[in-house]
Protein backbone atom coordinates (compact mmCIF):
# COMPACT_ATOMS: atom_id res chain seq x y z
CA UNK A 1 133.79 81.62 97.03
CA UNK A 2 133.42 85.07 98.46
CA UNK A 3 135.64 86.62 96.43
CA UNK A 4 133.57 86.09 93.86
CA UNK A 5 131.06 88.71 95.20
CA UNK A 6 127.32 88.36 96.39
CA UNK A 7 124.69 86.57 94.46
CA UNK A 8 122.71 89.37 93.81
CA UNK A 9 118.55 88.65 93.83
CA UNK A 10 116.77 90.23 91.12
CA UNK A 11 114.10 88.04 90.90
CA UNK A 12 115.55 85.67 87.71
CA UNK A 13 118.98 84.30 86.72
CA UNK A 14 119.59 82.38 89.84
CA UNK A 15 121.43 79.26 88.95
CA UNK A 16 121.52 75.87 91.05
CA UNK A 17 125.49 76.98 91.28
CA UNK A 18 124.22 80.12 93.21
CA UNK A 19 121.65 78.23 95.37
CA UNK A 20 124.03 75.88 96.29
CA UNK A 21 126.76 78.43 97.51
CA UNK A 22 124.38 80.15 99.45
CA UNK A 23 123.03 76.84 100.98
CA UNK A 24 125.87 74.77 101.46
CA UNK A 25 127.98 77.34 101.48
CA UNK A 26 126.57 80.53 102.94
CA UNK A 27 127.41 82.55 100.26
CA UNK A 28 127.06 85.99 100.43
CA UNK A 29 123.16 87.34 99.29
CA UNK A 30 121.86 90.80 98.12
CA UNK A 31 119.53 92.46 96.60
CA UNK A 32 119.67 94.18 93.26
CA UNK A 33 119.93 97.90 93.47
CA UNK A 34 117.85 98.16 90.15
CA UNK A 35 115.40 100.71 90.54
CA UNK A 36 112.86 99.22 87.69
CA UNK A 37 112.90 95.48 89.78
CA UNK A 38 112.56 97.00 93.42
CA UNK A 39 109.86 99.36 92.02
CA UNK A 40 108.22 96.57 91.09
CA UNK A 41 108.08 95.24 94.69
CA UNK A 42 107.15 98.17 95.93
CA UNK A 43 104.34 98.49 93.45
CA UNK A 44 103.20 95.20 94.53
CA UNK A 45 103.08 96.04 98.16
CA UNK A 46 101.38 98.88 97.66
CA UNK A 47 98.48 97.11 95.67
CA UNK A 48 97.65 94.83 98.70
CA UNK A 49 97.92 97.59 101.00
CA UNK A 50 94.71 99.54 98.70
CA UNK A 51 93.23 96.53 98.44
CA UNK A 52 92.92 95.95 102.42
CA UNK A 53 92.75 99.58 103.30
CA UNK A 54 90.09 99.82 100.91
CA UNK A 55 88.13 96.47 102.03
CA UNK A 56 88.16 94.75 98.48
CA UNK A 57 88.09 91.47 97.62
CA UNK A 58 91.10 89.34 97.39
CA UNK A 59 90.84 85.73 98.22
CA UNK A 60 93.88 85.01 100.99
CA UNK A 61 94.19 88.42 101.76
CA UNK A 62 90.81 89.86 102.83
CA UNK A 63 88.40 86.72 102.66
CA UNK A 64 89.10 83.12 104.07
CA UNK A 65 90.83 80.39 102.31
CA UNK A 66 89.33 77.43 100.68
CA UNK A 67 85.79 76.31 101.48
CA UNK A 68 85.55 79.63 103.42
CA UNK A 69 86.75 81.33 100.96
CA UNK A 70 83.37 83.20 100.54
CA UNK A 71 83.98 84.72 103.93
CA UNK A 72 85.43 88.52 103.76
CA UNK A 73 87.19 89.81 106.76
CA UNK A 74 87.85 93.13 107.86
CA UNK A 75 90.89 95.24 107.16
CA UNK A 76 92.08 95.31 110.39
CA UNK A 77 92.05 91.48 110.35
CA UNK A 78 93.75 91.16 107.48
CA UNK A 79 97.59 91.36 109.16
CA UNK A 80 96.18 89.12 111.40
CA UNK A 81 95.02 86.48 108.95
CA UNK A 82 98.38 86.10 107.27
CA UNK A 83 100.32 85.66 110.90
CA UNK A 84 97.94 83.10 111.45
CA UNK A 85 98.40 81.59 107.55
CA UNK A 86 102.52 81.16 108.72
CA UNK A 87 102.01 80.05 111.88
CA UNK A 88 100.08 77.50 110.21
CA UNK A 89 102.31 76.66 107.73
CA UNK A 90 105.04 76.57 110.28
CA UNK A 91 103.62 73.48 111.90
CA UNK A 92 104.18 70.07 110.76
CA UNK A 93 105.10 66.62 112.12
CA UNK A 94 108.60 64.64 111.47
CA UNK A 95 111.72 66.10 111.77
CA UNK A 96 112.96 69.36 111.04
CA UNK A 97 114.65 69.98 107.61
CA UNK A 98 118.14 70.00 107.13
CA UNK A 99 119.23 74.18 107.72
CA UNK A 100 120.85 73.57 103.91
CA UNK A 101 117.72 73.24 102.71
CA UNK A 102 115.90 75.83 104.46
CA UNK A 103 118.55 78.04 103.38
CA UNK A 104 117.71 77.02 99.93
CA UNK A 105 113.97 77.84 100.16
CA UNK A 106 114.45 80.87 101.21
CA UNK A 107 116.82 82.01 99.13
CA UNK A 108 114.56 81.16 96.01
CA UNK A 109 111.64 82.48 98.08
CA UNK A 110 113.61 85.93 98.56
CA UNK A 111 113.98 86.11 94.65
CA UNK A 112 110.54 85.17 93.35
CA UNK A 113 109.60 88.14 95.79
CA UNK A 114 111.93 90.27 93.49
CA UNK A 115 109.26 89.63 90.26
CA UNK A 116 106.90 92.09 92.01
CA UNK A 117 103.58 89.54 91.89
CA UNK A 118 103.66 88.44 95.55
CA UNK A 119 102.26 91.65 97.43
């Protein structure tokens, strides 16, 4: 299936064909080279990064989540607070899920990033 090149990420137009050949199959993966789409991204990082260097409000980011929610933090706990928010989400009881599928959310995770609206 590798001679059918990469499936490119571009943050839309991934089929189940290409999530299942990078899954199952460990197809190949890159990222577009489109200047507009990684701008985007880049855009998008930079937004959070004034937001926190600046001390603003943005629930998950610089306050607390949920019923704490009306608890800001500082900047310089901000980095902190989303380690701790994956660490978190990291955890879990049962077995662990099958690498195909982790492989899977990734991949779709890695392309949503691509749409420039995740920070």
């Amino acid at each position: 299936m590798d001679s059918l090149g990469p499936v490119i990420l571009c943050g839309k137009g991934l089929t189940i064909e290409n999530v299942i050949a990078v899954a199952r199959y460990k197809h190949s993966v890159e990222l577009t080279n489109d200047y507009r789409i990684l701008k985007g991204m880049i855009d998008s990082c930079e937004y959070i990064l004034k937001i926190v260097s600046e001390s603003q409000v943005l629930y998950g980011v610089t306050t607390l989540f949920g019923g704490m929610a009306h608890r800001s933090i500082s900047s310089n706990e901000a980095s902190e607070l989303q380690e701790n928010l994956i660490c978190t989400l990291k955890t879990g009881a049962g077995s662990f899920i099958p690498l195909e599928d982790s492989r899977a959310a990734m991949l779709l995770r890695a392309n949503s990033h691509l749409l420039g609206v995740s920070g």
